[in-house]
N, C-alpha and C. Protein backbone atom coordinates (compact mmCIF):
# COMPACT_ATOMS: atom_id res chain seq x y z
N UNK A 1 172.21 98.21 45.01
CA UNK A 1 171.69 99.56 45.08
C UNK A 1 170.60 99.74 44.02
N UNK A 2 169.42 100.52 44.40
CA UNK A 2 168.48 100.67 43.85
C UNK A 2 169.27 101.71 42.68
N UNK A 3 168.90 101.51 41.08
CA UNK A 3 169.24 102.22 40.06
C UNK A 3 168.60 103.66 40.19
N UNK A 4 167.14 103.92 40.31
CA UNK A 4 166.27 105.35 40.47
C UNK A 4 166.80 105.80 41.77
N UNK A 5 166.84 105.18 42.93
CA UNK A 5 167.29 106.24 44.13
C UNK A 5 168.89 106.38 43.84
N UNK A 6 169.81 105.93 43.14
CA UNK A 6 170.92 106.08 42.96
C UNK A 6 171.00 107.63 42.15
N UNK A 7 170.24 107.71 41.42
CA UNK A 7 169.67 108.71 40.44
C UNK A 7 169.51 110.04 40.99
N UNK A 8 168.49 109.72 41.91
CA UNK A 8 167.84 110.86 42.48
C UNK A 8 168.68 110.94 43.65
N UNK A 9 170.29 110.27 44.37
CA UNK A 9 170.88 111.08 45.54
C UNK A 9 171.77 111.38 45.32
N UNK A 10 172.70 110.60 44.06
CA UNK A 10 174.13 111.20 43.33
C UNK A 10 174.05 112.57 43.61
N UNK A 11 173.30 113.71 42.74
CA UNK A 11 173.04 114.72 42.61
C UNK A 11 173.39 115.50 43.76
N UNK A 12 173.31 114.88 44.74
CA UNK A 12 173.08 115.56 46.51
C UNK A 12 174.35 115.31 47.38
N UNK A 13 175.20 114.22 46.76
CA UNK A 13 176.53 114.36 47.69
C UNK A 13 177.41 115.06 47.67
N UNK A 14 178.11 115.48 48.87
CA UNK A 14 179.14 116.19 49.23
C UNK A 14 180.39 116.06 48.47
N UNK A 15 181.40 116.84 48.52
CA UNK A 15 182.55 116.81 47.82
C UNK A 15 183.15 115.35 48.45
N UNK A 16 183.95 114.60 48.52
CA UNK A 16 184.64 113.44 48.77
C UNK A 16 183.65 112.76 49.39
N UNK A 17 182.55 112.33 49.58
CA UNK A 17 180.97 111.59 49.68
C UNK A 17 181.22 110.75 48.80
N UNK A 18 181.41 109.52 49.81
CA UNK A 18 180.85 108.21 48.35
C UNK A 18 179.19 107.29 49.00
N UNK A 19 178.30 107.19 47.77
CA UNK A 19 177.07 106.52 48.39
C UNK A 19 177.40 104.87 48.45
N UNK A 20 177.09 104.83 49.75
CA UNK A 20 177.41 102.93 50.25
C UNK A 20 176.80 102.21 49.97
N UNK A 21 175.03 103.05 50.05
CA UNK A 21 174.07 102.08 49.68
C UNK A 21 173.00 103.35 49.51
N UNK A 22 171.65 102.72 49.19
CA UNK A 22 170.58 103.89 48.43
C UNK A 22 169.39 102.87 48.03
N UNK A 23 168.19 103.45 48.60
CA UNK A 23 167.27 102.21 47.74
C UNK A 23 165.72 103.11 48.60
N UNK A 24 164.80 102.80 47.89
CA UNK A 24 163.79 103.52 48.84
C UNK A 24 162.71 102.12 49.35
N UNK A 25 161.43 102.90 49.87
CA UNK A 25 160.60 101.63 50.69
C UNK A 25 159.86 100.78 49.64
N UNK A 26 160.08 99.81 49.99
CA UNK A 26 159.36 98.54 49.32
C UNK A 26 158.48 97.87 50.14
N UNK A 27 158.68 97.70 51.53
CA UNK A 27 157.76 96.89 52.19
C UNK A 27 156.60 97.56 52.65
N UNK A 28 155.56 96.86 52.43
CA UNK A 28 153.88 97.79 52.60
C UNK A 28 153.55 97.63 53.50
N UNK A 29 154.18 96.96 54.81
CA UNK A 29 153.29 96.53 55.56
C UNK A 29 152.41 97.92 56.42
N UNK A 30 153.12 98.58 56.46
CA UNK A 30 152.61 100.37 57.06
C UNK A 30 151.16 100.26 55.78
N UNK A 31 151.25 100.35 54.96
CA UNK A 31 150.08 100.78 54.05
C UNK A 31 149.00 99.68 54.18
N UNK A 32 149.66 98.36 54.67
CA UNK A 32 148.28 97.25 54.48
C UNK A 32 147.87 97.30 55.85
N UNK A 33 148.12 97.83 57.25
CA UNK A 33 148.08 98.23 58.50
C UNK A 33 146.65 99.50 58.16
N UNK A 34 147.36 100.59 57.71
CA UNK A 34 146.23 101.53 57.47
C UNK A 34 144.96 101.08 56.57
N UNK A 35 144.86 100.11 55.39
CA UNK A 35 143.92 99.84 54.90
C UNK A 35 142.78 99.03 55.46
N UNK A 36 143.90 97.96 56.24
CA UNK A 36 142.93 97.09 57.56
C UNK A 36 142.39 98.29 58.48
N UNK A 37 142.73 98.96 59.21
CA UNK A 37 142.04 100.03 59.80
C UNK A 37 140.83 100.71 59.03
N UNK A 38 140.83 101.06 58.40
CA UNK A 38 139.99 101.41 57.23
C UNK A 38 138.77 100.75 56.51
N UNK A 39 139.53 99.16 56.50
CA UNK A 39 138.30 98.56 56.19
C UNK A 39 137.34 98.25 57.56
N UNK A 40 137.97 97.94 58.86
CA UNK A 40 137.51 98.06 59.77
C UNK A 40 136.16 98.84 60.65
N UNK A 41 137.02 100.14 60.02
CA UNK A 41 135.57 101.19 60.53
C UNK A 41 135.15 101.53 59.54
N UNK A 42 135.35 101.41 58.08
CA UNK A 42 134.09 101.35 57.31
C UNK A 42 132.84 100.25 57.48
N UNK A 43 133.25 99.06 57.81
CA UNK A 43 132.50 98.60 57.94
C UNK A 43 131.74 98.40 59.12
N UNK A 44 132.38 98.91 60.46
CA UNK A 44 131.32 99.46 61.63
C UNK A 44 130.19 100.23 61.06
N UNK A 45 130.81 101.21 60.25
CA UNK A 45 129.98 102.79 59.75
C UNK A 45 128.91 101.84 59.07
N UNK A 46 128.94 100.90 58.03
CA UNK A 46 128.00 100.58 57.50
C UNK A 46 126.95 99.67 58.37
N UNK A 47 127.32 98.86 59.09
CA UNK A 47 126.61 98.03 60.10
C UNK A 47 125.60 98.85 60.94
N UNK A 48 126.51 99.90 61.30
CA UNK A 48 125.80 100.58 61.98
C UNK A 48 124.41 101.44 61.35
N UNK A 49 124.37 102.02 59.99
CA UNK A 49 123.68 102.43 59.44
C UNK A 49 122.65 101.36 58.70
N UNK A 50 122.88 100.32 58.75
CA UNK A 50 121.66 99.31 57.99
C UNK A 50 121.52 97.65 59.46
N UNK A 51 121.84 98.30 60.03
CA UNK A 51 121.27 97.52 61.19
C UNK A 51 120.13 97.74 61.90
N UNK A 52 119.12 96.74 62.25
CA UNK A 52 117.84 97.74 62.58
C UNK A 52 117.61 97.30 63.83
N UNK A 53 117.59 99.24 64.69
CA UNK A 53 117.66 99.23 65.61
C UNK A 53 115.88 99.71 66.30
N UNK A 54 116.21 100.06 67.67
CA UNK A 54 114.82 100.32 67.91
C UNK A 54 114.57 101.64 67.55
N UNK A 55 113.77 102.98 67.99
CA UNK A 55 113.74 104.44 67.23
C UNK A 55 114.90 105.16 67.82
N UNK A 56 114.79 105.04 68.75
CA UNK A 56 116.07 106.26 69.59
C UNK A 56 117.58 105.49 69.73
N UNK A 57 117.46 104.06 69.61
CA UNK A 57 118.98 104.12 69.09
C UNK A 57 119.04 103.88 67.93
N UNK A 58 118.38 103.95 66.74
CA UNK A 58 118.48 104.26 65.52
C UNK A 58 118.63 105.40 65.25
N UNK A 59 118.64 106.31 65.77
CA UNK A 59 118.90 108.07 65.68
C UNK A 59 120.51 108.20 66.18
N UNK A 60 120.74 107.35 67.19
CA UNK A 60 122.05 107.61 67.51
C UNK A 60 123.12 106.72 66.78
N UNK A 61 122.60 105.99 66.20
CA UNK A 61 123.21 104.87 65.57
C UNK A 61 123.57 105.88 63.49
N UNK A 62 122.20 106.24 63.36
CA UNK A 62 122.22 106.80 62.55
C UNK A 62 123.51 108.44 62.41
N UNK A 63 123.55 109.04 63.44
CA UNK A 63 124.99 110.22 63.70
C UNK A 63 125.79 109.56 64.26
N UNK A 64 126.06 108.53 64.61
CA UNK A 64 127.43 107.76 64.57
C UNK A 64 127.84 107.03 63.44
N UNK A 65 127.07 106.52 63.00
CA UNK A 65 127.67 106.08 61.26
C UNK A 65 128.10 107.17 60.21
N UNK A 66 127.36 108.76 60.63
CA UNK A 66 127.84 109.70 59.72
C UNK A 66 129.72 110.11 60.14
N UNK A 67 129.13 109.99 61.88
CA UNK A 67 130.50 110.19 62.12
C UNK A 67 131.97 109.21 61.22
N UNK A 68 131.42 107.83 61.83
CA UNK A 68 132.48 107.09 61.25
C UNK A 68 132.86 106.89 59.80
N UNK A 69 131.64 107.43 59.15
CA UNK A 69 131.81 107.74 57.30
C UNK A 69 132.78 108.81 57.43
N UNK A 70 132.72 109.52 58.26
CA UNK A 70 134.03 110.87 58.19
C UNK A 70 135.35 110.41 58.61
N UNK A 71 135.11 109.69 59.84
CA UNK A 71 136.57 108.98 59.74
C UNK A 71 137.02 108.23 58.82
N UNK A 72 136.51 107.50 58.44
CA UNK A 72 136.70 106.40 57.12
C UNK A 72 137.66 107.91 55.69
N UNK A 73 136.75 108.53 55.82
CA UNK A 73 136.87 109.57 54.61
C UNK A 73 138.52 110.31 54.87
N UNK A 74 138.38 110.11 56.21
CA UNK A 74 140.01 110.87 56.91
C UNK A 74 140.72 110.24 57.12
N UNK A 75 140.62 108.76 57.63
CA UNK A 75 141.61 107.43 56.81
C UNK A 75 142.29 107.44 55.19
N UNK A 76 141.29 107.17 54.92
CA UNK A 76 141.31 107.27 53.54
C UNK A 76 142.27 108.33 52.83
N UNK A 77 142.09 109.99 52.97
CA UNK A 77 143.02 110.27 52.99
C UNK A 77 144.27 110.15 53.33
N UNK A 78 144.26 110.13 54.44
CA UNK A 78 145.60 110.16 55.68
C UNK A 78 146.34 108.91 54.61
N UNK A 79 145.82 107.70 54.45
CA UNK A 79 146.48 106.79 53.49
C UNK A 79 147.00 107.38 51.75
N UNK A 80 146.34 108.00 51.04
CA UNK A 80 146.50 108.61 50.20
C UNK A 80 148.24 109.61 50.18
N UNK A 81 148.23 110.39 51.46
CA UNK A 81 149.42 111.30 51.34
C UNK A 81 150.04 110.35 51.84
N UNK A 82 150.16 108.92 52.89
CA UNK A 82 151.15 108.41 52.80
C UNK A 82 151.91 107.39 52.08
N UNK A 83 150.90 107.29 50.88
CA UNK A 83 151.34 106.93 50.15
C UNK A 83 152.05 106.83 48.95
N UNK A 84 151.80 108.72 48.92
CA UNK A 84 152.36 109.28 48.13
C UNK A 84 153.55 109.75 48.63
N UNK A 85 153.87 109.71 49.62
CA UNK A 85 155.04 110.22 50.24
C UNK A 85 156.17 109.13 50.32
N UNK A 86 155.56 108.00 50.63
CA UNK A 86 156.56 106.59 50.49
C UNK A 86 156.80 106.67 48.51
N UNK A 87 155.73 106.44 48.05
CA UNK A 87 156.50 106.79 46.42
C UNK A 87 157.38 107.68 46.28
N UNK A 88 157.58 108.83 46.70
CA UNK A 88 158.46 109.84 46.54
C UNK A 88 159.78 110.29 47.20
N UNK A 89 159.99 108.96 47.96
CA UNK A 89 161.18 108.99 48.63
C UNK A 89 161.57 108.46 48.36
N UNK A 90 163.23 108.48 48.67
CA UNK A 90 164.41 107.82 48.34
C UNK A 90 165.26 107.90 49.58
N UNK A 91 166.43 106.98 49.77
CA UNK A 91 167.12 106.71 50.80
C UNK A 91 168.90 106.40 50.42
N UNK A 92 169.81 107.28 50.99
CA UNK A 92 171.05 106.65 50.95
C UNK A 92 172.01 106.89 51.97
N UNK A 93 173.40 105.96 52.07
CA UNK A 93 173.83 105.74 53.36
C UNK A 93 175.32 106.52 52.28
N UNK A 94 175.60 107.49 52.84
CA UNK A 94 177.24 108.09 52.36
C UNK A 94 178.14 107.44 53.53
N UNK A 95 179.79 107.63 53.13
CA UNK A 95 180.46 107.67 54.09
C UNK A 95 180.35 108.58 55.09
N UNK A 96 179.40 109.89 54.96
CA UNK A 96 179.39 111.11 56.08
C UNK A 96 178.06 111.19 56.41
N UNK A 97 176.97 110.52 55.60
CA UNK A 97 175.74 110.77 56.39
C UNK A 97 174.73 109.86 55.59
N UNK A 98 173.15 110.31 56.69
CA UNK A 98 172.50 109.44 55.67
C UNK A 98 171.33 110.71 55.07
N UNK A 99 171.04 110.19 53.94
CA UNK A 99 170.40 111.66 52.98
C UNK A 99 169.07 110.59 52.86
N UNK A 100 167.77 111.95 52.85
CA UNK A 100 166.64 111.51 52.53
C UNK A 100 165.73 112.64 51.65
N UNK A 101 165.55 111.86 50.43
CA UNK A 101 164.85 112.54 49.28
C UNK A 101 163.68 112.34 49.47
N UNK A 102 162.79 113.72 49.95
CA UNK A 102 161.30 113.01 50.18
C UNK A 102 160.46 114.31 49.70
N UNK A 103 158.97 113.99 48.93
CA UNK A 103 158.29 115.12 49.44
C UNK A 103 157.00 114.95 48.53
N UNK A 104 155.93 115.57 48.74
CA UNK A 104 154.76 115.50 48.14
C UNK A 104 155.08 115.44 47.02
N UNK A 105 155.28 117.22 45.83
CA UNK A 105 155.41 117.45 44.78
C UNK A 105 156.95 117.49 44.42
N UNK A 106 157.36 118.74 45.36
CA UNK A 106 158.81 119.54 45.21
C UNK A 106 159.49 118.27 46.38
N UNK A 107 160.47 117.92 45.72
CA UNK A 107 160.84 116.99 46.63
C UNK A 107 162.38 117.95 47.12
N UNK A 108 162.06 117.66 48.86
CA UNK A 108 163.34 118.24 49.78
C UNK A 108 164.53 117.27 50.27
N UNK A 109 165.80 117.69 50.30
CA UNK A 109 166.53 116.87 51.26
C UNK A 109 166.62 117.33 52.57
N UNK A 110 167.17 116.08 53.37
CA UNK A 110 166.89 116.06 54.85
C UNK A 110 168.31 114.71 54.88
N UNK A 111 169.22 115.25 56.15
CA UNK A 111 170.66 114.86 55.65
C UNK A 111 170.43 114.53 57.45
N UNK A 112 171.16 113.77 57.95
CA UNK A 112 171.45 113.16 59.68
C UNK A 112 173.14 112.97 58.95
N UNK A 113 173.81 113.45 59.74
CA UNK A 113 175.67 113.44 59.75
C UNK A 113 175.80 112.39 61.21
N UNK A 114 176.71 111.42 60.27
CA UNK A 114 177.28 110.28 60.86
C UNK A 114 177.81 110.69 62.02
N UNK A 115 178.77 111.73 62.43
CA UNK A 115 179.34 112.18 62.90
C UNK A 115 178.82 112.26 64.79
N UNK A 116 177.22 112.67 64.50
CA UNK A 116 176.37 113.32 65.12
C UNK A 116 176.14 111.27 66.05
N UNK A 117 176.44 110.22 65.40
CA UNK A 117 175.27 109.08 65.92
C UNK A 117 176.20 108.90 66.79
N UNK A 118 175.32 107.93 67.89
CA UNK A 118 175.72 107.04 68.95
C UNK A 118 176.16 108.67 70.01
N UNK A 119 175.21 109.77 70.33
CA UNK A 119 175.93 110.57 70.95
C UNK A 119 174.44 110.89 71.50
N UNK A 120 174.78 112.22 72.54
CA UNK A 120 173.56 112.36 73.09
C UNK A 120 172.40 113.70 71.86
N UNK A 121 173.44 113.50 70.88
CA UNK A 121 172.28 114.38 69.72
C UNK A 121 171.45 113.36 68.43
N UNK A 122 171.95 112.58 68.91
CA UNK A 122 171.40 111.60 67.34
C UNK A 122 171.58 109.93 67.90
N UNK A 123 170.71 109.47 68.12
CA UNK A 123 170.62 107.55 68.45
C UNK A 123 170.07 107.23 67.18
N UNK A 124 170.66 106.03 66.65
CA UNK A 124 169.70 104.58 65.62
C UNK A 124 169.41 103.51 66.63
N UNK A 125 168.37 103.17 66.18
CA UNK A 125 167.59 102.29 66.54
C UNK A 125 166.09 101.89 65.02
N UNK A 126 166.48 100.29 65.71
CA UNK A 126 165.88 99.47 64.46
C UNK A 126 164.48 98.53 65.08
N UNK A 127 163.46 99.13 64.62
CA UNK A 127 162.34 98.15 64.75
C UNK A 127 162.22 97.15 63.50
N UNK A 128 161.67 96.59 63.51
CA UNK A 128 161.35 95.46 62.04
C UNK A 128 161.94 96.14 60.92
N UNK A 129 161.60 96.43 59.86
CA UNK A 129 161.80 96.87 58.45
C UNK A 129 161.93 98.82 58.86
N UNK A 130 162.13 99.88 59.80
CA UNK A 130 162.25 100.71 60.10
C UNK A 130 163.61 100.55 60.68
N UNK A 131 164.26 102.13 60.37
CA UNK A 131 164.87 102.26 60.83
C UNK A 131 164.93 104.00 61.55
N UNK A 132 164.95 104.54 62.70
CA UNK A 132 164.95 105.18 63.19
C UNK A 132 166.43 106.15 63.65
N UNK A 133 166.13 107.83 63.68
CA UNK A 133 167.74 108.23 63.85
C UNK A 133 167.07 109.85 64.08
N UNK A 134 166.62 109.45 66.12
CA UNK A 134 166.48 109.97 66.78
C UNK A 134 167.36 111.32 66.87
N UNK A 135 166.50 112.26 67.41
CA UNK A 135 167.34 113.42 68.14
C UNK A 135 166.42 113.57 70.11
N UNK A 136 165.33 113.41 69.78
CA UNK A 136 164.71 113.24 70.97
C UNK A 136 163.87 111.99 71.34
N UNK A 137 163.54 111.84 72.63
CA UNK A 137 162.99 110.50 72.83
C UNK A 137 161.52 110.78 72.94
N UNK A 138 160.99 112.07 72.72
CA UNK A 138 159.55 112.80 72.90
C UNK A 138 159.07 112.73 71.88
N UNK A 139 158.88 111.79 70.92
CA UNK A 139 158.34 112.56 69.82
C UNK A 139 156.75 111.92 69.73
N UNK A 140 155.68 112.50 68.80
CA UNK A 140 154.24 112.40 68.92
C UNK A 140 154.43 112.47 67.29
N UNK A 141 153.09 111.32 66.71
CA UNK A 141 152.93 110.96 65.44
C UNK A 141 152.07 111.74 65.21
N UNK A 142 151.71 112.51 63.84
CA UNK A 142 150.56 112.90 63.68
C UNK A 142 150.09 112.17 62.31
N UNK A 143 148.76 112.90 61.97
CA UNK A 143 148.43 112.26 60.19
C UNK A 143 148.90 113.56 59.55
N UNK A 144 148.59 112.68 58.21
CA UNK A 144 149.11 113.92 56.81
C UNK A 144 150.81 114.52 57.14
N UNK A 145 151.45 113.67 57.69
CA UNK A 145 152.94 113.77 57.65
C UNK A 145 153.60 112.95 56.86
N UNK A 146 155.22 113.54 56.79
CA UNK A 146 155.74 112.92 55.74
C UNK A 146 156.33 111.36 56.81
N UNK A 147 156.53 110.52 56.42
CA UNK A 147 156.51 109.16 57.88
C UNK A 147 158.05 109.15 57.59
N UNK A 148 159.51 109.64 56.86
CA UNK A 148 160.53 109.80 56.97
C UNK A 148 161.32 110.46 57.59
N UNK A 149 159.77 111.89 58.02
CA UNK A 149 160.51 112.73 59.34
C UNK A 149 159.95 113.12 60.11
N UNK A 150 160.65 113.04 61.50
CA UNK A 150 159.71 113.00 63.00
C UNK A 150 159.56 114.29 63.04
N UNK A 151 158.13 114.43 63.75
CA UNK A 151 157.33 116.00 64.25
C UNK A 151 158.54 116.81 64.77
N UNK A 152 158.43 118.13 64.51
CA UNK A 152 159.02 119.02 65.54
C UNK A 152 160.74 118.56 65.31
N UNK A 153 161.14 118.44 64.75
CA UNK A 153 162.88 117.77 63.85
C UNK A 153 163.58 117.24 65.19
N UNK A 154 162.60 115.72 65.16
CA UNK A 154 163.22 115.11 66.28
C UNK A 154 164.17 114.23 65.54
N UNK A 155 163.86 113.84 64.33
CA UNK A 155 164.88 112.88 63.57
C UNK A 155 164.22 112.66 62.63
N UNK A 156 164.61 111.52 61.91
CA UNK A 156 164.33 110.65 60.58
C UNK A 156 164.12 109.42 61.02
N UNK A 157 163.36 108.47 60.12
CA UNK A 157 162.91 107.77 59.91
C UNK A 157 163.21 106.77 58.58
N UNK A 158 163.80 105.65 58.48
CA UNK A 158 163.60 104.96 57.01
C UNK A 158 163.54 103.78 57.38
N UNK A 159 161.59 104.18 56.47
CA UNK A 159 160.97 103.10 56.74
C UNK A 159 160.68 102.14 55.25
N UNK A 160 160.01 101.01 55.64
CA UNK A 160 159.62 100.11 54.59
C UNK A 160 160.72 99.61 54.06
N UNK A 161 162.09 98.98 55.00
CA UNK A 161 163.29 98.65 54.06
C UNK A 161 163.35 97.26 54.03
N UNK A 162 163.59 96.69 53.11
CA UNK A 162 163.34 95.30 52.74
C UNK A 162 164.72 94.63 53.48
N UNK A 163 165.87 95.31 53.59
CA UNK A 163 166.81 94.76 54.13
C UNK A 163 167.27 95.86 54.85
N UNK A 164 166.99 96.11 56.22
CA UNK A 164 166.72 96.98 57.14
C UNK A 164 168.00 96.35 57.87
N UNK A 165 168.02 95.60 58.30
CA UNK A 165 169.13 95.00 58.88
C UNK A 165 170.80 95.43 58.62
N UNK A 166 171.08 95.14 57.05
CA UNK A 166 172.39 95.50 55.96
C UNK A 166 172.21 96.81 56.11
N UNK A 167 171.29 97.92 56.20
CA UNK A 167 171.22 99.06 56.17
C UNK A 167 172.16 99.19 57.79
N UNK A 168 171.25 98.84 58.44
CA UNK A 168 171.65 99.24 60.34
C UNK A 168 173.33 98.93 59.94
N UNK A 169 173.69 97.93 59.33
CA UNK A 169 175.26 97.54 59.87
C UNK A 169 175.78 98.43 58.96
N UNK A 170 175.50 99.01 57.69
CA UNK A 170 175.94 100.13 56.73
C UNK A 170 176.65 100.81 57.68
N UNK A 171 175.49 101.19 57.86
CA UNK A 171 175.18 102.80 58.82
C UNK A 171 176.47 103.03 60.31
N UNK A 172 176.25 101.81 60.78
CA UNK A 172 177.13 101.44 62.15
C UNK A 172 178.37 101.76 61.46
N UNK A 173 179.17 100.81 60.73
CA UNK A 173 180.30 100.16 59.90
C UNK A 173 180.81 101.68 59.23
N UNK A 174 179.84 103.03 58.39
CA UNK A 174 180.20 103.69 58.24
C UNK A 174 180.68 105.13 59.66
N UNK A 175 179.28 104.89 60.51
CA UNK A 175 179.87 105.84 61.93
C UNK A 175 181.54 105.09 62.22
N UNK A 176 181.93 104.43 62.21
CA UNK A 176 183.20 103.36 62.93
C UNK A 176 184.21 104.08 62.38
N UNK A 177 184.10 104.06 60.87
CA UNK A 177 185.04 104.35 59.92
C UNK A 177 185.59 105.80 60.25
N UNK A 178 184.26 106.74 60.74
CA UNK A 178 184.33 108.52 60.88
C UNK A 178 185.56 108.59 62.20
N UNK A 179 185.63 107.53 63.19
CA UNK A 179 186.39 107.79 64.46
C UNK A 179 187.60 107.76 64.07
């Protein structure tokens, strides 16, 4: 168990709550994904602006590189808050639920009850180093979100886990225990 997220979820458990496990994201691959994107169309944006074209597609070439300097600029951000948002989270698996410490400045909890999984209100499901804990199967990503919780409180998200796997069987091993 991570010592700082142990720190920051003690504080947050329930009366007879014991934490199983707790640790926040370590794996970057989400952040080196957005930077490749980034370096990508920055460097369209620049090609496009010092490439020499003939007059009239140099005019269009020229407001499409401003454009893509703006995307680049809105990448760029969009990477910024999520990266500050993966610093500022924390993750733990109780015997009754799983708790997530997340937030820009003021950091909020956001709790999924064991109770609730494997039913038609709450599914897990595990991609690579993510772990997912659905309420709907609709959900839409946006930018400048926190990436621990789905749009519109379709569920949670914990992502970047280095041992994503030990987490999933936590998580299972503790729903088992609730029956």
């Amino acid at each position: 168990m991570d010592p700082e997220a142990e720190a920051i979820i003690t504080p947050h458990l329930l009366a007879g709550e014991r934490l199983l496990w707790c640790g926040r994201p370590r794996d970057t691959r989400a952040l080196r994904g957005r930077a490749a994107a980034i370096v990508l169309v920055g460097i369209a944006a620049l090609a496009m602006r010092w490439w020499p074209f003939e007059s009239s597609l140099a005019q269009r070439a020229g407001a499409n590189s401003f454009l893509l300097a703006t995307v680049v600029l809105v990448l760029i951000a969009e990477a910024i808050v999520f990266h500050t948002y993966l610093s500022n989270t924390f993750y733990g698996v109780t015997n009754q639920r799983v708790v997530i410490v997340s937030g820009l400045g003021q950091l909020s909890v956001r709790e999924a009850f064991l109770d609730k999984l494997n039913t038609p209100w709450l599914r897990l499901r595990r991609f690579g180093n993510t772990l997912e804990l659905r309420q709907s199967e609709d959900v839409t990503y946006g930018l400048f979100q926190n990436p621990s919780v789905l749009p519109g409180g379709a569920g949670y998200r914990l992502v970047g886990l280095e041992t994503a796997g030990e987490v999933y069987r936590t998580i299972l091993d503790a729903t088992d225990k609730l029956k």
